[in-house]
N, C-alpha and C. Protein backbone atom coordinates (compact mmCIF):
# COMPACT_ATOMS: atom_id res chain seq x y z
N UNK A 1 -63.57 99.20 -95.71
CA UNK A 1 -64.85 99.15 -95.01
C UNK A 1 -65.56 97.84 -95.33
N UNK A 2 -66.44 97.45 -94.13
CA UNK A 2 -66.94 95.80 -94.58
C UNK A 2 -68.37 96.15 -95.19
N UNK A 3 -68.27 95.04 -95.96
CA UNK A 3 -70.22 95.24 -96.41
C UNK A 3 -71.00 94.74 -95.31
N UNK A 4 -72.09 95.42 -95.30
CA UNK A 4 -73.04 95.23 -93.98
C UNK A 4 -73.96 94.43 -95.12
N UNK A 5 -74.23 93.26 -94.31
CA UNK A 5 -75.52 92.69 -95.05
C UNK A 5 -76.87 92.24 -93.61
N UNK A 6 -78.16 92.86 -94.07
CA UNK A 6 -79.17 92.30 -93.80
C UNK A 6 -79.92 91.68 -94.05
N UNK A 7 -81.60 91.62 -93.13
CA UNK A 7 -82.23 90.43 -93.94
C UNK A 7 -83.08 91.48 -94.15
N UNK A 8 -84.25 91.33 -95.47
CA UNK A 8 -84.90 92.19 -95.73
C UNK A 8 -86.30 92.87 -94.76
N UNK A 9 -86.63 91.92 -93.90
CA UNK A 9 -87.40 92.43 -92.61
C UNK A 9 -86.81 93.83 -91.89
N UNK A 10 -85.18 93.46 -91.82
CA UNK A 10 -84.85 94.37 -90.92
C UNK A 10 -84.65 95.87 -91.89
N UNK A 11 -83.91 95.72 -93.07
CA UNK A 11 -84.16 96.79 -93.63
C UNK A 11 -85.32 97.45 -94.19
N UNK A 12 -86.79 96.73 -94.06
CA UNK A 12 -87.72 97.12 -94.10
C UNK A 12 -88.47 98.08 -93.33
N UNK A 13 -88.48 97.67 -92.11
CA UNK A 13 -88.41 98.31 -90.32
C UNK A 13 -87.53 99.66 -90.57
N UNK A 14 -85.95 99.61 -90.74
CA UNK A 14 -85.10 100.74 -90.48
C UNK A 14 -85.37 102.19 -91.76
N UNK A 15 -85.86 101.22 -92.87
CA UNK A 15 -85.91 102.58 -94.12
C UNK A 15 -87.24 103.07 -94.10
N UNK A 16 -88.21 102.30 -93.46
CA UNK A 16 -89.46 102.96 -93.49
C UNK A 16 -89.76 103.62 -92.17
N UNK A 17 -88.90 103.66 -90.98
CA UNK A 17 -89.02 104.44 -89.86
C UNK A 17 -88.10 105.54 -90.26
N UNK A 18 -87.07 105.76 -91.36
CA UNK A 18 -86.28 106.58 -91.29
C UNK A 18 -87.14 107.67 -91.85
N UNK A 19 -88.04 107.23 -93.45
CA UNK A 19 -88.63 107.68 -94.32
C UNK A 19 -89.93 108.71 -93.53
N UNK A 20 -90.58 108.18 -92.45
CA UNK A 20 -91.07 108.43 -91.84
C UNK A 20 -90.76 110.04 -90.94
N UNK A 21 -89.48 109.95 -90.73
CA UNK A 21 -88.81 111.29 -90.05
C UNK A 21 -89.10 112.40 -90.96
N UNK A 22 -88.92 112.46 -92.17
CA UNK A 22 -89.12 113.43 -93.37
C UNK A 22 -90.53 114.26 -93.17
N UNK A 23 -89.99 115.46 -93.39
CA UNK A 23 -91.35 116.60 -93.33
C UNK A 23 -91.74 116.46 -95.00
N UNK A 24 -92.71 116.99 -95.00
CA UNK A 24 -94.21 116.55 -95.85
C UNK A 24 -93.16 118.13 -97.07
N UNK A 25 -92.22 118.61 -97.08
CA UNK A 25 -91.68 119.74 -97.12
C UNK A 25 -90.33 119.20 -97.51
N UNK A 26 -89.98 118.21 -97.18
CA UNK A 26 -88.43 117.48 -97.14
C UNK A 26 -89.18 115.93 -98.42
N UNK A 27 -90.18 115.85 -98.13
CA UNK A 27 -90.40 114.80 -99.03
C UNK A 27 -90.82 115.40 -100.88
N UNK A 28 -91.39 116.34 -100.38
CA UNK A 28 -91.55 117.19 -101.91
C UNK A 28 -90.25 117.84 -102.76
N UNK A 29 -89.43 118.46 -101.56
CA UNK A 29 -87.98 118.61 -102.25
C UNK A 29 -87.29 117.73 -102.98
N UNK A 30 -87.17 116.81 -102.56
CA UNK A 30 -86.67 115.27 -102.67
C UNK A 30 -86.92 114.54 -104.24
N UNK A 31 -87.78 114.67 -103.78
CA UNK A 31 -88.74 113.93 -105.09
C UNK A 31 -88.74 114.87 -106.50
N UNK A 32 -88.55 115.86 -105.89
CA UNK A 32 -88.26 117.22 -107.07
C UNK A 32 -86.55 116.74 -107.57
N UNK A 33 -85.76 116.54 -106.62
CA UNK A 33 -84.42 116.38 -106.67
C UNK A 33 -84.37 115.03 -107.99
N UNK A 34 -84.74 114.01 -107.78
CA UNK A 34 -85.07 112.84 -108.15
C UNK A 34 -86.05 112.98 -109.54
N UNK A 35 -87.03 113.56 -109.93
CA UNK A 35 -87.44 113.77 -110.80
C UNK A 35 -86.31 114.54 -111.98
N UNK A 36 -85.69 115.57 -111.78
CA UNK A 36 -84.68 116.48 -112.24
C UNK A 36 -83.52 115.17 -112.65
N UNK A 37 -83.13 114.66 -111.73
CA UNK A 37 -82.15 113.48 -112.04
C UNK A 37 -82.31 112.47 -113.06
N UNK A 38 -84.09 112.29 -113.08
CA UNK A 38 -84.65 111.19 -113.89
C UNK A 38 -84.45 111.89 -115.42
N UNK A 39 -85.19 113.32 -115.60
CA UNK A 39 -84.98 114.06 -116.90
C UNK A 39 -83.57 114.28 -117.40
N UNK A 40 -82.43 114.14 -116.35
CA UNK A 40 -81.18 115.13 -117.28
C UNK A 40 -80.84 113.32 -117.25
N UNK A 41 -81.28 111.78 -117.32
CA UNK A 41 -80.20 111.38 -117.78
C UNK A 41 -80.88 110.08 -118.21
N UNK A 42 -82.39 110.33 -118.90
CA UNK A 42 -83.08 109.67 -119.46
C UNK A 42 -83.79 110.55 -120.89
N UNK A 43 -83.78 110.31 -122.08
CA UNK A 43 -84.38 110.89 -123.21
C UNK A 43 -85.84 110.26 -123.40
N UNK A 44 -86.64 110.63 -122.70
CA UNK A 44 -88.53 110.20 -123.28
C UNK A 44 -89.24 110.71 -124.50
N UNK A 45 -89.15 110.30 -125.28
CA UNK A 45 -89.85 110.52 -126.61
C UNK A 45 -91.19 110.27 -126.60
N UNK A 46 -92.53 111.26 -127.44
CA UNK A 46 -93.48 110.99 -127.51
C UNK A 46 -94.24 109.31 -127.77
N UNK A 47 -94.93 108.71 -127.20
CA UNK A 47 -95.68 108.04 -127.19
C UNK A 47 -94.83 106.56 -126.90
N UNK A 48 -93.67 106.93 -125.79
CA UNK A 48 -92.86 106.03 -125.25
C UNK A 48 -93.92 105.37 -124.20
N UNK A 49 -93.99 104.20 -123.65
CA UNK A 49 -94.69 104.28 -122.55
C UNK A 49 -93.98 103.10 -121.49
N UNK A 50 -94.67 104.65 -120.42
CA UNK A 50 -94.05 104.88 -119.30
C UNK A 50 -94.90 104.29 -118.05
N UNK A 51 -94.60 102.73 -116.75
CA UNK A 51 -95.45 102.49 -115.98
C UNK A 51 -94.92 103.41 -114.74
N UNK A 52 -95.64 103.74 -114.21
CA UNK A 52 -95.37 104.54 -112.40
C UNK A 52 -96.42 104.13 -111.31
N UNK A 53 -95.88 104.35 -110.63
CA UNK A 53 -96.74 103.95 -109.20
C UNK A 53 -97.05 105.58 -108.86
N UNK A 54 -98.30 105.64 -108.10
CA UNK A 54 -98.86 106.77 -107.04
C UNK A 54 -98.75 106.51 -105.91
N UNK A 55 -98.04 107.63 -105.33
CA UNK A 55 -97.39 107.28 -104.27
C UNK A 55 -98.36 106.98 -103.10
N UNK A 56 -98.26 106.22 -101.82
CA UNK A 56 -98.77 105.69 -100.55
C UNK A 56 -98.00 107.12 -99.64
N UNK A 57 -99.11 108.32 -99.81
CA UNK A 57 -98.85 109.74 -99.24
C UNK A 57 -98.38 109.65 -97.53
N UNK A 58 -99.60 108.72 -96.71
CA UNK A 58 -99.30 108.28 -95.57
C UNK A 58 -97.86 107.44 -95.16
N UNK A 59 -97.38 107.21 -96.58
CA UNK A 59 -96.15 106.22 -95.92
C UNK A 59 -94.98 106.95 -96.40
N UNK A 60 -94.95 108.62 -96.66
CA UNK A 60 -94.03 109.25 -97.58
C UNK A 60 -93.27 109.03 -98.62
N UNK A 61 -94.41 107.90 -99.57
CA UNK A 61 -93.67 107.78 -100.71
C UNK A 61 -93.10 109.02 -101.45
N UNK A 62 -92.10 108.80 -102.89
CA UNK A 62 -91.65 109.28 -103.39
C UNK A 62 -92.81 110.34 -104.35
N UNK A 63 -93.09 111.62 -104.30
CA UNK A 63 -93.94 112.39 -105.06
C UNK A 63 -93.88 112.32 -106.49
N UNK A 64 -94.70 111.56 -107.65
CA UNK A 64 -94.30 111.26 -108.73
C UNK A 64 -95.47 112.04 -109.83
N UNK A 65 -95.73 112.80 -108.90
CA UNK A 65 -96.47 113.80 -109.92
C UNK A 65 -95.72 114.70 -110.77
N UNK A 66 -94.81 114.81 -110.48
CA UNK A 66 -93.75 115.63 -111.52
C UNK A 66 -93.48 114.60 -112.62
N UNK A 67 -93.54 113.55 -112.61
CA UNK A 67 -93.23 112.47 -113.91
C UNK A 67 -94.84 112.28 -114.50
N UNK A 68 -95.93 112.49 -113.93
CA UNK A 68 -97.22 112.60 -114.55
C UNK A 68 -97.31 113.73 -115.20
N UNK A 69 -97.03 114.93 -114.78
CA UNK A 69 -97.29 115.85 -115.27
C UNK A 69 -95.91 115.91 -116.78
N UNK A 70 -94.95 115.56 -116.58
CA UNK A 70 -93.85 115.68 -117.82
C UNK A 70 -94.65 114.98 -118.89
N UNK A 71 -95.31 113.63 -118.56
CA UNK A 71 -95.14 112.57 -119.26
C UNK A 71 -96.90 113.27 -120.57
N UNK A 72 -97.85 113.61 -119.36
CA UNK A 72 -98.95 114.82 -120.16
C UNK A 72 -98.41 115.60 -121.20
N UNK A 73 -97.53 116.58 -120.31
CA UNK A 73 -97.59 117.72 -121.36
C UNK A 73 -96.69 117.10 -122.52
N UNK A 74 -96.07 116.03 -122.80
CA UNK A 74 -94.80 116.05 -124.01
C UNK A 74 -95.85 114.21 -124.39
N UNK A 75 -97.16 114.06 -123.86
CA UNK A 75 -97.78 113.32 -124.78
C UNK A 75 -96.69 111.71 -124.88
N UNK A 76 -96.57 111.60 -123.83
CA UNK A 76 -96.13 109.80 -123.74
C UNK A 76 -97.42 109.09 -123.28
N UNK A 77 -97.18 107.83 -123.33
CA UNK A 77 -97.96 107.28 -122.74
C UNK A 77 -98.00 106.44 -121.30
N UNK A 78 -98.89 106.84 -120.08
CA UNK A 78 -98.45 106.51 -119.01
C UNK A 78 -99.71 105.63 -118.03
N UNK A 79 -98.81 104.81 -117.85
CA UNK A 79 -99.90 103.38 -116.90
C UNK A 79 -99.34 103.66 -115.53
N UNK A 80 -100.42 103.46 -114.99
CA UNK A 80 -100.54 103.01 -113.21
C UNK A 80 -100.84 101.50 -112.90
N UNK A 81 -100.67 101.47 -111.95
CA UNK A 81 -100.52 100.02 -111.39
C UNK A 81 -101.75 100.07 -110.64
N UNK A 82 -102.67 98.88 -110.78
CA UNK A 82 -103.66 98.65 -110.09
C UNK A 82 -103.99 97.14 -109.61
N UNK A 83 -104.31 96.99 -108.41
CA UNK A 83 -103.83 95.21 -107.76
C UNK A 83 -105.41 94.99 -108.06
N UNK A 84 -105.24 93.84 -108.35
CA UNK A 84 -106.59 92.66 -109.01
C UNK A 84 -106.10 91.22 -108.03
N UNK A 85 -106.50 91.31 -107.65
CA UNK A 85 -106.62 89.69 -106.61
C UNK A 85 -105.33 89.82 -106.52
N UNK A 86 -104.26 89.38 -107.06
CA UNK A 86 -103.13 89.15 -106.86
C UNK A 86 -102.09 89.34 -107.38
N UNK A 87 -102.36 89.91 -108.71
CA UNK A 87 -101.60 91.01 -109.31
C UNK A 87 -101.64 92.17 -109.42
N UNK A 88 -100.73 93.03 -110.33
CA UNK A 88 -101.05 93.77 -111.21
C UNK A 88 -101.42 94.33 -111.92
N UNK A 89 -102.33 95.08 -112.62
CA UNK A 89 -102.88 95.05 -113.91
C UNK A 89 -102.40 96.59 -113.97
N UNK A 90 -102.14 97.19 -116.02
CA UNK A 90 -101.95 98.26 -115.93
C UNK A 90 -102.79 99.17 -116.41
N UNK A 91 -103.65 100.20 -116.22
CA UNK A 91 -103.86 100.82 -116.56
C UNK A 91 -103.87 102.26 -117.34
N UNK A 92 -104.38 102.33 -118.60
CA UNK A 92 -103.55 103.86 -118.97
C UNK A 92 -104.17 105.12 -118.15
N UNK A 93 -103.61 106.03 -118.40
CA UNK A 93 -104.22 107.20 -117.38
C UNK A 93 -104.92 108.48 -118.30
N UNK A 94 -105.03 109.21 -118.04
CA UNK A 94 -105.00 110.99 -118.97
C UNK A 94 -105.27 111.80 -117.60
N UNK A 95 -104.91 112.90 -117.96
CA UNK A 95 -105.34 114.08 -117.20
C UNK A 95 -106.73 114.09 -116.31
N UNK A 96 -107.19 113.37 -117.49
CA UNK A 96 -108.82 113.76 -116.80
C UNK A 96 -109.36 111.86 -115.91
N UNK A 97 -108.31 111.47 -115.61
CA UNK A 97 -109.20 110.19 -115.42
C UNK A 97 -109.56 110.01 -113.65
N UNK A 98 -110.34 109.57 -113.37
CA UNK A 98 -110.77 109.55 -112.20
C UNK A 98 -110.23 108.52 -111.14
N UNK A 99 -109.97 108.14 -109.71
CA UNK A 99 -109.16 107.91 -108.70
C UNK A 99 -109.69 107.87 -108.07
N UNK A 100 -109.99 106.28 -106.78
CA UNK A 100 -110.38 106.37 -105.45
C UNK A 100 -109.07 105.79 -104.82
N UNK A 101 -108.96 105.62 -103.29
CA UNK A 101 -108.48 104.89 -102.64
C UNK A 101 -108.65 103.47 -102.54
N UNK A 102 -107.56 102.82 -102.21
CA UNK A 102 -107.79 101.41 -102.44
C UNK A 102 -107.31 101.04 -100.97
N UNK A 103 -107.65 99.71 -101.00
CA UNK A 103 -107.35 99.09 -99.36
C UNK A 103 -106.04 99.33 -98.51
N UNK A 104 -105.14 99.51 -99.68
CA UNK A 104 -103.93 99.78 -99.34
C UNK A 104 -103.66 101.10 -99.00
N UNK A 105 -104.57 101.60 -99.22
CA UNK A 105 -104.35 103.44 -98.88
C UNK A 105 -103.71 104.12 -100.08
N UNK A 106 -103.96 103.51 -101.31
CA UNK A 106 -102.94 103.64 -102.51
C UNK A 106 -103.95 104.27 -103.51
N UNK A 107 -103.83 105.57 -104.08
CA UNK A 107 -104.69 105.81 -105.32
C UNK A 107 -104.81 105.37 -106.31
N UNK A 108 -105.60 104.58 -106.92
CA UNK A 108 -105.77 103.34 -108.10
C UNK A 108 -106.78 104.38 -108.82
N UNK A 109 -106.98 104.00 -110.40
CA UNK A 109 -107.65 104.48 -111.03
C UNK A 109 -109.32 103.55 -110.36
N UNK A 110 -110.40 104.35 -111.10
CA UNK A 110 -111.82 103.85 -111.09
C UNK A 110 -112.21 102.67 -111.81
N UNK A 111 -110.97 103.06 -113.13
CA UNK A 111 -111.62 102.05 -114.18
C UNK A 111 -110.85 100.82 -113.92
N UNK A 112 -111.64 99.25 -114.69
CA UNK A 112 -110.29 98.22 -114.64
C UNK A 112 -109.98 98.73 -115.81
N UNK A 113 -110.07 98.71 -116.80
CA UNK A 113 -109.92 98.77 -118.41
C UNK A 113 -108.28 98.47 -118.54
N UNK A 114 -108.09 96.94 -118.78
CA UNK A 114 -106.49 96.67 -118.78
C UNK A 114 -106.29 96.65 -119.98
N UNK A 115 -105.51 97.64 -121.21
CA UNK A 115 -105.39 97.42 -122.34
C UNK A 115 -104.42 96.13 -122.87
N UNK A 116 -104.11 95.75 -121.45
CA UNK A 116 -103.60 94.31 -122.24
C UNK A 116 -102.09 94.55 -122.82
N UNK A 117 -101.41 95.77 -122.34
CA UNK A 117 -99.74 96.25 -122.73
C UNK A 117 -99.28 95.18 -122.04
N UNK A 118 -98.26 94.82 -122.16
CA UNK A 118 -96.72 94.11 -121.72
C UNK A 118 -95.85 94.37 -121.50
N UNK A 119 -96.01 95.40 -122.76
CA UNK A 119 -94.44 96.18 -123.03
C UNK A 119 -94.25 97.28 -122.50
N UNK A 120 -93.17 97.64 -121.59
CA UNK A 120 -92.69 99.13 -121.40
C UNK A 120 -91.41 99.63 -121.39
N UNK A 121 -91.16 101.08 -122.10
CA UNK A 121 -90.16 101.37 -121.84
C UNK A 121 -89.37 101.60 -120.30
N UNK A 122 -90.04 101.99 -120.06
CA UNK A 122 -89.65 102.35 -118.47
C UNK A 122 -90.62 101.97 -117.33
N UNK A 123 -90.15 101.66 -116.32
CA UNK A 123 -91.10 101.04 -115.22
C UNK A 123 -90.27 101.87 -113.97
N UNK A 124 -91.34 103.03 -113.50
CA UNK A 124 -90.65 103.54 -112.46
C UNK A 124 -91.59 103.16 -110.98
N UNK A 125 -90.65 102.56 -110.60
CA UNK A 125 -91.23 101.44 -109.47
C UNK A 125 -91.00 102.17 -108.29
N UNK A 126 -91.92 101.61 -106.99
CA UNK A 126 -91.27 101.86 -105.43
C UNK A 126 -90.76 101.25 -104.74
N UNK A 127 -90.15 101.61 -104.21
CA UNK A 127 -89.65 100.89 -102.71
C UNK A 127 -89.56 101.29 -101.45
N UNK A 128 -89.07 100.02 -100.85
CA UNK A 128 -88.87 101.26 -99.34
C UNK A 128 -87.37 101.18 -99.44
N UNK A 129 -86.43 100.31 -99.83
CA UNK A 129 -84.97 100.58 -99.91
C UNK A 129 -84.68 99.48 -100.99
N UNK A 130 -83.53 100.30 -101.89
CA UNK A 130 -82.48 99.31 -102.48
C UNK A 130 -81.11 98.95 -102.32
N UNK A 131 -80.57 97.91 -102.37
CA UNK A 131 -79.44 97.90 -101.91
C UNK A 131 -78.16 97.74 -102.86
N UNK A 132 -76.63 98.28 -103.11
CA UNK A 132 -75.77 98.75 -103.80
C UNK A 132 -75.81 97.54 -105.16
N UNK A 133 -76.64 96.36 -104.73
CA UNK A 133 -76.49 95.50 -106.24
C UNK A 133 -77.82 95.37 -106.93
N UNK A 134 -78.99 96.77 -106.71
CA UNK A 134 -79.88 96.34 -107.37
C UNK A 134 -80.57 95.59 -106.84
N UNK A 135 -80.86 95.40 -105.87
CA UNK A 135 -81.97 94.31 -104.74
C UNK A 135 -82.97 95.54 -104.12
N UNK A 136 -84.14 95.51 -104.58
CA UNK A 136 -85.25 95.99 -104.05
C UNK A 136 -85.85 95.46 -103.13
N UNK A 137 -86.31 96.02 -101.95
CA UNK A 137 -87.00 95.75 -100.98
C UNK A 137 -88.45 96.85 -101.05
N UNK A 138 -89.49 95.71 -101.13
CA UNK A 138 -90.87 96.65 -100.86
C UNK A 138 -91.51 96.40 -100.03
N UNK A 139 -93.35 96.11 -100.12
CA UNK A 139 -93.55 96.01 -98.86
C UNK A 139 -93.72 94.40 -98.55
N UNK A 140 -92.83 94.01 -99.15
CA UNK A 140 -92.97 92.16 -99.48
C UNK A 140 -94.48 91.32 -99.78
N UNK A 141 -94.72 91.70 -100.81
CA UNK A 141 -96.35 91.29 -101.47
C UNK A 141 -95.42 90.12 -102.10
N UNK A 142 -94.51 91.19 -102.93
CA UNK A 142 -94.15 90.35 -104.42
C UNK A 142 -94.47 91.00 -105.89
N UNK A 143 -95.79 91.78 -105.52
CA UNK A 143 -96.60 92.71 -106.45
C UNK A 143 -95.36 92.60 -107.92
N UNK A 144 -94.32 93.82 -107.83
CA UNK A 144 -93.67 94.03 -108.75
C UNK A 144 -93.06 92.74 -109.47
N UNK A 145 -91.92 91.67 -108.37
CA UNK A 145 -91.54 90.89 -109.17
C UNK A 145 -92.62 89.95 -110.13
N UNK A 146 -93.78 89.37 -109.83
CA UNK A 146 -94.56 89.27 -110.26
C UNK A 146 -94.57 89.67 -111.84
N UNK A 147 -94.78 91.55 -111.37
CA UNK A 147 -95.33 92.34 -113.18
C UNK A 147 -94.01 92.03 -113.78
N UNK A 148 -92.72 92.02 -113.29
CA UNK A 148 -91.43 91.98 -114.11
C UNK A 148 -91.31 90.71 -114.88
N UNK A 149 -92.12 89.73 -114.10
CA UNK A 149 -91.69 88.28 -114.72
C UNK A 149 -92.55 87.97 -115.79
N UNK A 150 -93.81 88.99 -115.57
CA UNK A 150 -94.82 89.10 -116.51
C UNK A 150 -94.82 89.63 -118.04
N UNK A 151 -94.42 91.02 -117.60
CA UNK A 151 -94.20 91.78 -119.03
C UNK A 151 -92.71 92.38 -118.96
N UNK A 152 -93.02 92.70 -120.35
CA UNK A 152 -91.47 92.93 -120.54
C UNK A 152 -90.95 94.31 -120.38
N UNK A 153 -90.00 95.11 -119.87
CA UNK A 153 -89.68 96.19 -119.47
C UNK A 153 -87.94 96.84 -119.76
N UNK A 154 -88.28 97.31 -120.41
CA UNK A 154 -86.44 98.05 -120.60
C UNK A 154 -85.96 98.25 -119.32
N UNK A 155 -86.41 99.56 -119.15
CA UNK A 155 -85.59 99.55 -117.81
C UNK A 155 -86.39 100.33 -116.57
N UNK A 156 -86.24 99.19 -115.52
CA UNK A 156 -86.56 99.00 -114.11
C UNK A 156 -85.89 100.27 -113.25
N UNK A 157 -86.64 101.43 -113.18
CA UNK A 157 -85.79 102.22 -112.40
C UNK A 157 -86.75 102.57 -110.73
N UNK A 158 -85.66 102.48 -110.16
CA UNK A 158 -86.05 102.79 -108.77
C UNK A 158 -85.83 104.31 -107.71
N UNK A 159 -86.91 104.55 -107.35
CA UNK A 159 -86.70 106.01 -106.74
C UNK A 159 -86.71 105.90 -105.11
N UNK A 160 -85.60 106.63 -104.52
CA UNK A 160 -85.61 106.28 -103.40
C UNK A 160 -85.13 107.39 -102.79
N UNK A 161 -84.87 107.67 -101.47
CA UNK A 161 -84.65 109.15 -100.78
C UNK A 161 -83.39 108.92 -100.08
N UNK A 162 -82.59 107.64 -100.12
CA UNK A 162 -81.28 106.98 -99.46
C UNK A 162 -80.83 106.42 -100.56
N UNK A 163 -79.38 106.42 -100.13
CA UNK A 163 -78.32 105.93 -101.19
C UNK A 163 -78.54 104.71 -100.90
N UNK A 164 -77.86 103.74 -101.61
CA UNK A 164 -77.56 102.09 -100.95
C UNK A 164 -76.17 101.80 -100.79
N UNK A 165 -76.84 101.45 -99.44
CA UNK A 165 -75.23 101.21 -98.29
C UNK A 165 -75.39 99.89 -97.47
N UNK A 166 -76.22 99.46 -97.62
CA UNK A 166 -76.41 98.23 -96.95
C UNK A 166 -76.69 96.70 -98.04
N UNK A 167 -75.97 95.98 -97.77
CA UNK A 167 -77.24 94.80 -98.64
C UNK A 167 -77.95 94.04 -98.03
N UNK A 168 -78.52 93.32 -99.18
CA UNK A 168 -79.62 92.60 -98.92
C UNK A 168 -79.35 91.45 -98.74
N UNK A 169 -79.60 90.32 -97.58
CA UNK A 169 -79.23 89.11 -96.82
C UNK A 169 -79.74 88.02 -97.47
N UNK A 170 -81.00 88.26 -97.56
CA UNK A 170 -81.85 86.87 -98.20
C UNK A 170 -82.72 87.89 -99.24
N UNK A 171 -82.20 87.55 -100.46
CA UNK A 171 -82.39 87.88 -101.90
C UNK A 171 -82.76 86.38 -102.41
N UNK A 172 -84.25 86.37 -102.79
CA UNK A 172 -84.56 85.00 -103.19
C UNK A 172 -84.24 85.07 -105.00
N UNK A 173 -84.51 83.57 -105.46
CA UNK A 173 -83.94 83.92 -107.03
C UNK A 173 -85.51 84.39 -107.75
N UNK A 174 -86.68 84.32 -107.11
CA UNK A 174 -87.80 85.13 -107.47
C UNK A 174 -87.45 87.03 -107.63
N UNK A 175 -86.51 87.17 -106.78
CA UNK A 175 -86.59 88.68 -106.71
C UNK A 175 -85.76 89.33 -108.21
N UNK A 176 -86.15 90.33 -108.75
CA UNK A 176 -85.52 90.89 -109.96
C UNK A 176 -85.28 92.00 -109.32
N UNK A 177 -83.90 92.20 -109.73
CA UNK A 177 -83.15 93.71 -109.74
C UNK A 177 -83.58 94.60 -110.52
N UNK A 178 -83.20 95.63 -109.98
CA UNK A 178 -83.63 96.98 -110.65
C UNK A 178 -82.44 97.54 -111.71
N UNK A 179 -82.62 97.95 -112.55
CA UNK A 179 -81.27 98.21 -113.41
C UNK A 179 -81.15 99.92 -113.01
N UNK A 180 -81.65 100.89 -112.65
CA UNK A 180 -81.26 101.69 -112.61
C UNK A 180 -81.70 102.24 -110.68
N UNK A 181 -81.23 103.28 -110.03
CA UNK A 181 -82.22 103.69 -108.96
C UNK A 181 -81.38 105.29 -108.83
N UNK A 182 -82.35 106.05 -108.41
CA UNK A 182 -82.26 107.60 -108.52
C UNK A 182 -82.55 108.28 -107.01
N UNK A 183 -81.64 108.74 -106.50
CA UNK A 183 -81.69 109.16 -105.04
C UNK A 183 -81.71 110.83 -105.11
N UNK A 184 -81.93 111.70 -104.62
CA UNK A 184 -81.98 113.40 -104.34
C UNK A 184 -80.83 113.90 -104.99
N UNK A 185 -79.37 112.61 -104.85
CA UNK A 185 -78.23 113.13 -105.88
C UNK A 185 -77.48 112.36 -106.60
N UNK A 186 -78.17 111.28 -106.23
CA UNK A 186 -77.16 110.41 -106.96
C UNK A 186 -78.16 109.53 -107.92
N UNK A 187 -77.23 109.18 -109.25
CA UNK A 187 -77.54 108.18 -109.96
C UNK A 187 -77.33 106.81 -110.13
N UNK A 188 -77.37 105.58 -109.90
CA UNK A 188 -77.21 104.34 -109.74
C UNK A 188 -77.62 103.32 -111.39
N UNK A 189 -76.49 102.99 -111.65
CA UNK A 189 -76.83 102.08 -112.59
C UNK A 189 -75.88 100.63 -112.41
N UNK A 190 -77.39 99.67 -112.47
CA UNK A 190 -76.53 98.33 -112.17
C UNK A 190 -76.75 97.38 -112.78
């Protein structure tokens, strides 16, 4: 079989109209599937810390409240991503912390309060597709490669609702791979 390669426009267009087809019912399963995958083949120890994104509900991101809620009850420590002019910044979270919408349609915390971390064990990132060598496609800001080049991160894992079957055409040397990505059944390490 030949490798199909695209350019990242077009696989941008095709995985986020596909993502789109998914019932609000098919996206919660999913993400349940993918969470379950993340626990049986990752060990999180107390006061590991853990960055995640909240998902963009309107664009059927991946549901990552099941990794908020693990990361609470067993007492890790867990940052959200919040955009400041042109980055990143991370914020820590708790149970009780408060949330508006942001321009992006994205739930950001209230507070800035950037404790100024670098370091993480795990960075569970979004996308709209990755492709079989670890090439993330998002919504082409840059946002993430950016935080990757910034702070330092074990491991880059990516959650997605499609396998990777396609690659990526124009992969600039700005873009960083993802070392791990987690689909409804499958596990990916690259």
């Amino acid at each position: 079989m030949d490798t199909i390669f695209q350019q990242k426009s077009v696989l941008r267009e095709k995985y986020l109209e596909k993502r789109m087809t998914l019932s609000k019912d098919e996206v919660f399963l999913f993400s349940k599937e993918i969470f379950d995958t993340f626990i049986s083949n990752f060990e999180i120890k107390a006061n590991s810390k853990i960055h995640c994104f909240l998902p963009i509900v309107s664009k059927n991101e991946i549901d990552t409240s099941f990794f908020f809620d693990y990361c609470f009850k067993h007492n890790i420590r867990i940052f959200v991503p919040k955009v400041v002019g042109d980055k990143i910044i991370s914020i820590e979270i708790n149970p009780d912390s408060e949330f508006k919408i942001s321009k992006w349609n994205i739930q950001e915390p209230v507070s800035n309060l950037d404790y100024g971390e670098i370091e993480f064990d795990i960075c569970i990132t979004p996308l709209v597709y990755c492709d079989p060598l670890g090439n993330r496609i998002g919504y082409g800001k840059g946002f993430y490669d950016k935080f990757f080049e910034e702070n330092k991160v074990i491991s880059k894992i990516g959650l997605s609702f499609y396998k990777p079957v396609e690659c990526v055409d124009n992969v600039f040397k700005t873009d960083v791979r993802l070392d791990y990505l987690i689909t409804p059944n499958y596990f990916f390490v690259f």
